[in-house]
N, C-alpha and C. Protein backbone atom coordinates (compact mmCIF):
# COMPACT_ATOMS: atom_id res chain seq x y z
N UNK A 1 -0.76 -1.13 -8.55
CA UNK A 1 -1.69 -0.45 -7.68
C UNK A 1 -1.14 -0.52 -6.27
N UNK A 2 -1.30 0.50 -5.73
CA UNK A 2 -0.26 1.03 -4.07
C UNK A 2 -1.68 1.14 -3.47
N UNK A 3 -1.81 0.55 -2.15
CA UNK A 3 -2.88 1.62 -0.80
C UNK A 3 -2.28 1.53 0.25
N UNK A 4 -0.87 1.58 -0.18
CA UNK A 4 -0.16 1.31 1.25
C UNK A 4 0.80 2.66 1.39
N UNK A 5 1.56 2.91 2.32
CA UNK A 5 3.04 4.11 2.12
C UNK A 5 3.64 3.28 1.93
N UNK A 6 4.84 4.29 0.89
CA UNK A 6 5.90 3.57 0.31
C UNK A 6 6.73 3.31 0.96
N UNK A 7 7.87 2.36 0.93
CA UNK A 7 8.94 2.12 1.63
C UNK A 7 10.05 2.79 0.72
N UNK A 8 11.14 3.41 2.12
CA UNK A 8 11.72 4.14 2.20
C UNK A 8 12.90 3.38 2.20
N UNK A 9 13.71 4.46 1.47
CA UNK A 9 15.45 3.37 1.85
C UNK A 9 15.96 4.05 3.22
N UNK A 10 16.85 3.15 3.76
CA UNK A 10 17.53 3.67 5.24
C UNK A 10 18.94 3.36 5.01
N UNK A 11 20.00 4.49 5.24
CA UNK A 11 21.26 4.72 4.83
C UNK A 11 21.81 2.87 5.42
N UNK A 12 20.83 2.01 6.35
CA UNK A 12 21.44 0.78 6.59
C UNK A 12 21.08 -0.35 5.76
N UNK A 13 19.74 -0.14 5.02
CA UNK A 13 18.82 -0.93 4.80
C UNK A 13 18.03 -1.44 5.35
N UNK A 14 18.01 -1.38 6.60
CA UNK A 14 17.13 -1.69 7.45
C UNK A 14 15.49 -1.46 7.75
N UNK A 15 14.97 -1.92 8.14
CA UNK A 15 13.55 -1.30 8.16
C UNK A 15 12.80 -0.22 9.44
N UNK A 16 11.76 -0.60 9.96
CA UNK A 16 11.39 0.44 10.69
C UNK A 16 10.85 -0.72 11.91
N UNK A 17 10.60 -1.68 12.09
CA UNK A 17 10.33 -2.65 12.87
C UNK A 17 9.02 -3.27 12.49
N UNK A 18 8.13 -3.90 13.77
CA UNK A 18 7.42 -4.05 13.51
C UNK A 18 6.26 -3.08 14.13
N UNK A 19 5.14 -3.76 13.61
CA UNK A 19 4.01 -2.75 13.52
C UNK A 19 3.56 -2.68 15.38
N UNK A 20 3.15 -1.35 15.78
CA UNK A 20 2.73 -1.69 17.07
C UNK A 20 1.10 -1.65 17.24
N UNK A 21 0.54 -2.25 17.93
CA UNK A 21 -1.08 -2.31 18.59
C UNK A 21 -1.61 -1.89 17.48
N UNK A 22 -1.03 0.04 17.95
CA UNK A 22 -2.23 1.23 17.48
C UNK A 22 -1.97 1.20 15.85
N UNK A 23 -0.96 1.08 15.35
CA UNK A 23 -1.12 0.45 13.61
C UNK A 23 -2.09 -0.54 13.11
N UNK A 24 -1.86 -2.17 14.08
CA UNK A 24 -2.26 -2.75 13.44
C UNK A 24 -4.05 -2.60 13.91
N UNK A 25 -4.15 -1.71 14.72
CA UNK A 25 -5.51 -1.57 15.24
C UNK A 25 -6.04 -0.16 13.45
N UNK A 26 -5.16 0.24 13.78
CA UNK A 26 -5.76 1.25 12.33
C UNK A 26 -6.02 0.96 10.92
N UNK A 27 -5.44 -0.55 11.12
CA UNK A 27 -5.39 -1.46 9.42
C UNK A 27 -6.51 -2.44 9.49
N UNK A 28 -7.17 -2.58 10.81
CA UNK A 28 -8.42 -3.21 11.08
C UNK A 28 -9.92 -2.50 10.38
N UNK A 29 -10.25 -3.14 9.49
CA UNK A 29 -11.81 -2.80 8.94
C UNK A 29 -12.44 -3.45 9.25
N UNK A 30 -12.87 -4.63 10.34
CA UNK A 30 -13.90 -5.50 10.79
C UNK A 30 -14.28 -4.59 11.82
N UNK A 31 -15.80 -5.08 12.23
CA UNK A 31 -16.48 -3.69 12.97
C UNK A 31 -16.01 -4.60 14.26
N UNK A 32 -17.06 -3.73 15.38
CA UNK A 32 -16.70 -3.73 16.45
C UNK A 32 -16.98 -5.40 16.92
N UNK A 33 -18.33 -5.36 16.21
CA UNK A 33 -19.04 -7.20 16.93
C UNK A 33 -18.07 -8.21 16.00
N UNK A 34 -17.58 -7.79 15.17
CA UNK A 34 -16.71 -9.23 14.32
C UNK A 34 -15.71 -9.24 15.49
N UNK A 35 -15.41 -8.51 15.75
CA UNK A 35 -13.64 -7.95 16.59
C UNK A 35 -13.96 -8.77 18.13
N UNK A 36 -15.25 -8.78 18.40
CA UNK A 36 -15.39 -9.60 19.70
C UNK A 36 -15.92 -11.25 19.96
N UNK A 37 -15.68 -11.49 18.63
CA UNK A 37 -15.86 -12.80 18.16
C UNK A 37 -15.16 -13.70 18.44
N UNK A 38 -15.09 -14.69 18.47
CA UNK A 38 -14.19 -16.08 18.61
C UNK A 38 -13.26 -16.04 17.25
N UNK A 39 -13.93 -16.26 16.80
CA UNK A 39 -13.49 -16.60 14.90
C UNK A 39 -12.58 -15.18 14.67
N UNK A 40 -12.84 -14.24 15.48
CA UNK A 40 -12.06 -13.08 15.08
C UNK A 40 -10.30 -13.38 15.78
N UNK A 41 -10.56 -14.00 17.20
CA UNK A 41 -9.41 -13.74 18.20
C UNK A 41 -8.81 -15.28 18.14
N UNK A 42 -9.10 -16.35 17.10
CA UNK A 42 -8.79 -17.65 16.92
C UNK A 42 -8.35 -18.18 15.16
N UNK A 43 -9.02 -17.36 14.43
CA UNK A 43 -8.86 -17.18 13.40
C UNK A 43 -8.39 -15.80 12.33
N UNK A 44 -9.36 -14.85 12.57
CA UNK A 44 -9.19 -13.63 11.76
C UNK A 44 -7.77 -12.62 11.92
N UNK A 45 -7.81 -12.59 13.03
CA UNK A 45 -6.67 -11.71 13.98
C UNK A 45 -4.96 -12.51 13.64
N UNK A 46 -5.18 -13.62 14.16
CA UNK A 46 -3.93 -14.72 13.21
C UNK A 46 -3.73 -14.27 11.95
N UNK A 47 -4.61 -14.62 11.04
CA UNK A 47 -4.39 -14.63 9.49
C UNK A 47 -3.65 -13.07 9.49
N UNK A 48 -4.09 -11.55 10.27
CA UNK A 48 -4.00 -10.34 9.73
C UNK A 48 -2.22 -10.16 10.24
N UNK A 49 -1.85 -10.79 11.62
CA UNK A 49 -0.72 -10.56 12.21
C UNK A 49 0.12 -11.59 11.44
N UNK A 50 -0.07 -12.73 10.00
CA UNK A 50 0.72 -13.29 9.82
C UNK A 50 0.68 -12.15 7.99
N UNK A 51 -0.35 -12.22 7.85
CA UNK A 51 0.06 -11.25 6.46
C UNK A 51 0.84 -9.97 6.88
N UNK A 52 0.66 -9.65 7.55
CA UNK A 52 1.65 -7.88 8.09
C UNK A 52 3.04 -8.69 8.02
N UNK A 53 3.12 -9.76 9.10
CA UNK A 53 4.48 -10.53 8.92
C UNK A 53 5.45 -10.17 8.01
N UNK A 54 4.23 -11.19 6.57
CA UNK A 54 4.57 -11.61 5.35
C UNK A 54 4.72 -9.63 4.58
N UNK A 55 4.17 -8.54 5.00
CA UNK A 55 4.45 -7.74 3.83
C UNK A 55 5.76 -6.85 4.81
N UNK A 56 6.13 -7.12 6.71
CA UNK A 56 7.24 -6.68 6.65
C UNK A 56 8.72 -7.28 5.99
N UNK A 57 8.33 -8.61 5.87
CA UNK A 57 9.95 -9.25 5.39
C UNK A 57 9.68 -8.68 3.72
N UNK A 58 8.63 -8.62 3.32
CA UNK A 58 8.63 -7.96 1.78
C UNK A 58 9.21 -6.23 1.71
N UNK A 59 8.91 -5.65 2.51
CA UNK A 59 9.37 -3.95 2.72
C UNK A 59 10.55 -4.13 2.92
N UNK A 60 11.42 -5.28 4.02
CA UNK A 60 12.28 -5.34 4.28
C UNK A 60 13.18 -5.09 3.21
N UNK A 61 13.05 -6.50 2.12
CA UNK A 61 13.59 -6.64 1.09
C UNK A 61 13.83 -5.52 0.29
N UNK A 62 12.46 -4.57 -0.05
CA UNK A 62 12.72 -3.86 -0.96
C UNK A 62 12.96 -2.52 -0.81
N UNK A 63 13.18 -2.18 0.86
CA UNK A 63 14.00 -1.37 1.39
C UNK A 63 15.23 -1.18 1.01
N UNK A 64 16.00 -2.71 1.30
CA UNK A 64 17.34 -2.90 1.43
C UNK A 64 17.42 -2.64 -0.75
N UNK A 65 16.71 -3.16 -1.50
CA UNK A 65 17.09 -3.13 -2.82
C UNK A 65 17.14 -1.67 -3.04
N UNK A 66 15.82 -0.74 -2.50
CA UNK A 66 16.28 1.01 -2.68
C UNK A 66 17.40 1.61 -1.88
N UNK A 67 17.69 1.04 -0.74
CA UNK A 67 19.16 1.81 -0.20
C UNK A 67 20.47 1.54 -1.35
N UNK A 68 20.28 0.53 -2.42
CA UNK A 68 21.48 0.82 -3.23
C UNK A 68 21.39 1.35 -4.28
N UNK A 69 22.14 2.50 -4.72
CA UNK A 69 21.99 3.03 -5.29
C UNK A 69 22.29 2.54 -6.85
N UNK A 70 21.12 2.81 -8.04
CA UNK A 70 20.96 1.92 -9.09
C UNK A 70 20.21 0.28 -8.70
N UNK A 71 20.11 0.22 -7.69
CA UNK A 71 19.67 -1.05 -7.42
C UNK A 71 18.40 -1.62 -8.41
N UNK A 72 17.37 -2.32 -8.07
CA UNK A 72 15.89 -3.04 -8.38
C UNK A 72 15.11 -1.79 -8.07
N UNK A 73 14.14 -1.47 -9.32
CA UNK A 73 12.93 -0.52 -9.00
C UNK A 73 12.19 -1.29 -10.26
N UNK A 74 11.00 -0.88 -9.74
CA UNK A 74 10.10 -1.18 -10.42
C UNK A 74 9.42 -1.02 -12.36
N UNK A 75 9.56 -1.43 -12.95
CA UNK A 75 9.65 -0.80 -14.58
C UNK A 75 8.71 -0.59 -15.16
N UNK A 76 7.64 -0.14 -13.98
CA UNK A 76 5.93 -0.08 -14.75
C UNK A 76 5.66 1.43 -13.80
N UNK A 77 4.71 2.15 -14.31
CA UNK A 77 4.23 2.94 -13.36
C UNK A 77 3.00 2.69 -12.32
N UNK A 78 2.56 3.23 -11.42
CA UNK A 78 1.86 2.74 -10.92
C UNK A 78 0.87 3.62 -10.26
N UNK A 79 -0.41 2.88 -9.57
CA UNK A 79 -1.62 3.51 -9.55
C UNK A 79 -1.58 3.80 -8.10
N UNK A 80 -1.55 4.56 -7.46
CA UNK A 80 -1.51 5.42 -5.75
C UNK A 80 -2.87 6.01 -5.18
N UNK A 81 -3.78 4.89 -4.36
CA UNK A 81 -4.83 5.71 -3.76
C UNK A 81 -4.50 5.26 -2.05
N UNK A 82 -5.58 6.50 -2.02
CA UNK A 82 -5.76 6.13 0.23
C UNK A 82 -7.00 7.50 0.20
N UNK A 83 -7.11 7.21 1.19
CA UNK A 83 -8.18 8.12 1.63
C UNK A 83 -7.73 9.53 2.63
N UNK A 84 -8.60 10.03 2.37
CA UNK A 84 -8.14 11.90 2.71
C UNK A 84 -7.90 12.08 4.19
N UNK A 85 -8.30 10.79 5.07
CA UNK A 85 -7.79 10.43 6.28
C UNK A 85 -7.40 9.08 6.91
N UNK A 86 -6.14 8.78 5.86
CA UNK A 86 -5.85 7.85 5.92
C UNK A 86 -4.79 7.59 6.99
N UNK A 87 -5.01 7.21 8.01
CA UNK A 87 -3.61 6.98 8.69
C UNK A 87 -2.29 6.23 8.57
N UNK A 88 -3.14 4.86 8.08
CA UNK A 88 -1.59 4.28 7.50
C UNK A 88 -1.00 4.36 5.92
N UNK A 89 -1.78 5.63 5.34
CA UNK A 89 -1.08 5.67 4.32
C UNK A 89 -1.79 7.25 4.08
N UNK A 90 -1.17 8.06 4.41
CA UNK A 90 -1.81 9.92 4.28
C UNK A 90 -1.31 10.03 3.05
N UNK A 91 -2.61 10.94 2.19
CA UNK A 91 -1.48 11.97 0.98
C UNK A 91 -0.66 12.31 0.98
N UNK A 92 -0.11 12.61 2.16
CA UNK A 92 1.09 13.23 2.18
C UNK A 92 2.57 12.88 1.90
N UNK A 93 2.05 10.99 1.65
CA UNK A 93 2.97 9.92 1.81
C UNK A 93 2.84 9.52 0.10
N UNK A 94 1.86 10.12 -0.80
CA UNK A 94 2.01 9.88 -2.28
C UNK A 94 3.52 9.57 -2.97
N UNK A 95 4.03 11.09 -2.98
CA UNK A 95 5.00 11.18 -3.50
C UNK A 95 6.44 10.06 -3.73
N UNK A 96 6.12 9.63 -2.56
CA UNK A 96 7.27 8.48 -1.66
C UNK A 96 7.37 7.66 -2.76
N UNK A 97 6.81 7.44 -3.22
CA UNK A 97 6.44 6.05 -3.98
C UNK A 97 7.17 6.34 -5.31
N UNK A 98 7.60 7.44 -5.79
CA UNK A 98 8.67 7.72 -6.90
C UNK A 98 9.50 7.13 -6.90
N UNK A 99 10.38 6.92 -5.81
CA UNK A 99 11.68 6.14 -5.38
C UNK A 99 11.63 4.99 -5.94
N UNK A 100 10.58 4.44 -5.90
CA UNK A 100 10.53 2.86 -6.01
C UNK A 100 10.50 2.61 -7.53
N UNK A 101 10.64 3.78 -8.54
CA UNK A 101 9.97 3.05 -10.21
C UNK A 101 11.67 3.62 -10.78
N UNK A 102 11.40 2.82 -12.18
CA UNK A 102 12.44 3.11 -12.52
C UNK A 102 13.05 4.29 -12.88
N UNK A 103 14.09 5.31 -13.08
CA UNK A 103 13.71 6.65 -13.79
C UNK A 103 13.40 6.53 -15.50
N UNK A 104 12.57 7.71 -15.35
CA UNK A 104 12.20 7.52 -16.58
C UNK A 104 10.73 7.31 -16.81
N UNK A 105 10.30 5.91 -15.92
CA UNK A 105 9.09 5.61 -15.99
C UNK A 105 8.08 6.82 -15.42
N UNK A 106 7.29 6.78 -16.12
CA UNK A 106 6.16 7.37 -14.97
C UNK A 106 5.98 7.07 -13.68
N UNK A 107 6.17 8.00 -12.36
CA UNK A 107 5.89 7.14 -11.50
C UNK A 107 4.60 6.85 -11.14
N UNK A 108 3.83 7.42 -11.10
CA UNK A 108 2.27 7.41 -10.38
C UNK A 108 1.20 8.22 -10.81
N UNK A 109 0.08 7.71 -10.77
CA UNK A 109 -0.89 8.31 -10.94
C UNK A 109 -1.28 8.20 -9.47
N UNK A 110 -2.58 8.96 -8.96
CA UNK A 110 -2.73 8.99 -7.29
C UNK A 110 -4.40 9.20 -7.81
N UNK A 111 -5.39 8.86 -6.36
CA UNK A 111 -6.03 8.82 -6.21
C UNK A 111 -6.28 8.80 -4.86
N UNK A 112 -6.98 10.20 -4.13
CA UNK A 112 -7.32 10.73 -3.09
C UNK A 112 -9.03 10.04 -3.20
N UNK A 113 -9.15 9.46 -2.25
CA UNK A 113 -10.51 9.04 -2.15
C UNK A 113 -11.49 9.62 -0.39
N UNK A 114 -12.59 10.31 -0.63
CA UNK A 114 -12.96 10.94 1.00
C UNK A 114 -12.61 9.07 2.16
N UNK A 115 -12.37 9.12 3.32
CA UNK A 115 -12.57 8.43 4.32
C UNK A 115 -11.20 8.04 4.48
N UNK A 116 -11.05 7.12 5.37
CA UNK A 116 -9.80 6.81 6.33
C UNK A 116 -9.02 5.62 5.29
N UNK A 117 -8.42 4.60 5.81
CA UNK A 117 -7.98 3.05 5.25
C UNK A 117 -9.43 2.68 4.35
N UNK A 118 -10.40 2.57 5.12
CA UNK A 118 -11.92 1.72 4.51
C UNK A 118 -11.72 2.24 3.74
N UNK A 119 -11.04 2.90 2.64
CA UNK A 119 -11.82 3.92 1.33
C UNK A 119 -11.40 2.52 0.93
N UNK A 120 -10.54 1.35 0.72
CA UNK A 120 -10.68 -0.13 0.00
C UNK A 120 -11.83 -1.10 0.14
N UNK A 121 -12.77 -0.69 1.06
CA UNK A 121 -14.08 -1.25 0.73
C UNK A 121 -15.28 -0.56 0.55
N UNK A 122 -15.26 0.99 1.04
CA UNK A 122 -15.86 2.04 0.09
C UNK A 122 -16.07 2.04 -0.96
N UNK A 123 -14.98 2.30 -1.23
CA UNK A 123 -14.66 2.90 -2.61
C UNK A 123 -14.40 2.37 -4.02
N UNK A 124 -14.66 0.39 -3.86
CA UNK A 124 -14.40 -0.22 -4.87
C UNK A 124 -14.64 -0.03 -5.81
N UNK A 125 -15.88 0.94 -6.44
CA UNK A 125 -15.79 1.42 -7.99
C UNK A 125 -15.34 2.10 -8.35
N UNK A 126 -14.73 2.98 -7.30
CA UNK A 126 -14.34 4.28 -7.77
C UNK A 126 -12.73 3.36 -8.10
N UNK A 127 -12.03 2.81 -7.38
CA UNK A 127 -11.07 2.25 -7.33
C UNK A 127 -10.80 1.31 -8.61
N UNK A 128 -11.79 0.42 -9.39
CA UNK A 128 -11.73 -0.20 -10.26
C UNK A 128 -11.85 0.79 -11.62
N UNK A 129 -12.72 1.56 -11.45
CA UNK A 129 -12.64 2.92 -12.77
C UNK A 129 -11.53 2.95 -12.42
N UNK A 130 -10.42 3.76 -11.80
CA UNK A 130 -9.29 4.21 -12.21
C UNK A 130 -8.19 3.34 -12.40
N UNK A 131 -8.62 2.17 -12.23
CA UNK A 131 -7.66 1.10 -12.68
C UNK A 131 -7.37 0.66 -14.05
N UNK A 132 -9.07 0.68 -14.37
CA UNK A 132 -9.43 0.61 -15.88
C UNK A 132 -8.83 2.02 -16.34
N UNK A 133 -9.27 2.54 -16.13
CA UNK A 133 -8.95 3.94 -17.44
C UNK A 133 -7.29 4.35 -17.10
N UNK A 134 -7.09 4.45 -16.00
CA UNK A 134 -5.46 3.66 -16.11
C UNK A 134 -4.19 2.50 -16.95
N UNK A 135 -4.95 1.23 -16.95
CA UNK A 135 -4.47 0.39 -18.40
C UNK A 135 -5.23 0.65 -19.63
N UNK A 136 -6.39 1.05 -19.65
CA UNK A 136 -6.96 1.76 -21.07
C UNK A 136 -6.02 2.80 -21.82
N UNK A 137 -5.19 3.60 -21.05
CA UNK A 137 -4.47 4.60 -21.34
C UNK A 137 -3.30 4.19 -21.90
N UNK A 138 -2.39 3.20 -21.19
CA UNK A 138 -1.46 2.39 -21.17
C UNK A 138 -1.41 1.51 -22.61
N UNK A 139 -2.41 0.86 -23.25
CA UNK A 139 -2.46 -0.37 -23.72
C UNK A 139 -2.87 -0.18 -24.95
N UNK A 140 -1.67 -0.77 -25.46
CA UNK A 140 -1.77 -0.04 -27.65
C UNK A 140 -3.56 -0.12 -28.05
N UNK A 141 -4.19 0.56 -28.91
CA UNK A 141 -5.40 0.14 -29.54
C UNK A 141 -5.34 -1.15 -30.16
N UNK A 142 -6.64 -2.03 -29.38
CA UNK A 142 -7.22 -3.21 -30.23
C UNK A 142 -6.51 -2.68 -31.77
N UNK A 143 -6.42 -4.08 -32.53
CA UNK A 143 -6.31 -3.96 -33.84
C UNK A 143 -7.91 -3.55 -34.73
């Protein structure tokens, strides 16, 4: 399962840097009064700038594994949602995510959900149905 854009290979391997303000301000779903909190600017805000950290040295990696050609891809297909105004991850950015599976495999199923990033706390049923009927599809019949 993807709600992110895919990472891209770069003829160096290299990545794209790090995230600035207005990103990590667009990956923010706490409202306005959490955001002016203590616990937000001592605790919450830490934890979010050390996980981005933790998933650029992960893009990094698997940047550099798609710039070689035949390299590491993925050997499962996989499930692709974001929302119809999603900024850090637009429809338009679905497709991307082919690169990353093995050939052969299926790459993706997608799932356009209405609203921005929040469609991951929106949208949690809609998101868990297609997860389910996704490995339902996948997964030999019970005996």
């Amino acid at each position: 399962f993807a709600g992110r854009a895919p990472v891209a290979p770069t003829a160096d391997g290299g990545g794209e840097g790090a995230l600035t303000e207005a990103q990590v301000e667009a990956l923010v779903l706490a409202s306005a009064e959490v955001r002016a909190s203590a616990a937000w600017a001592d605790h919450f805000l830490p934890l979010l700038r050390a996980d981005l950290a933790s998933d650029a040295r992960h893009e990094a990696a698997v940047r550099a594994a798609l710039s070689v050609p035949g390299g590491w891809r993925l050997p499962c297909p996989l499930l692709l949602a974001c929302g119809d105004a999603d900024e850090s991850f637009p429809p338009s950015k679905l497709a991307g995510w082919a690169a990353a599976c093995v050939p052969g495999v299926e790459a993706a199923s997608s799932l356009v959900l209405p609203g921005g990033h929040e469609f991951l706390l929106r949208c949690v049923p809609k998101l868990a149905r297609a997860l389910a009927d996704e490995l339902g599809a996948r997964l030999p019949p019970a005996p």
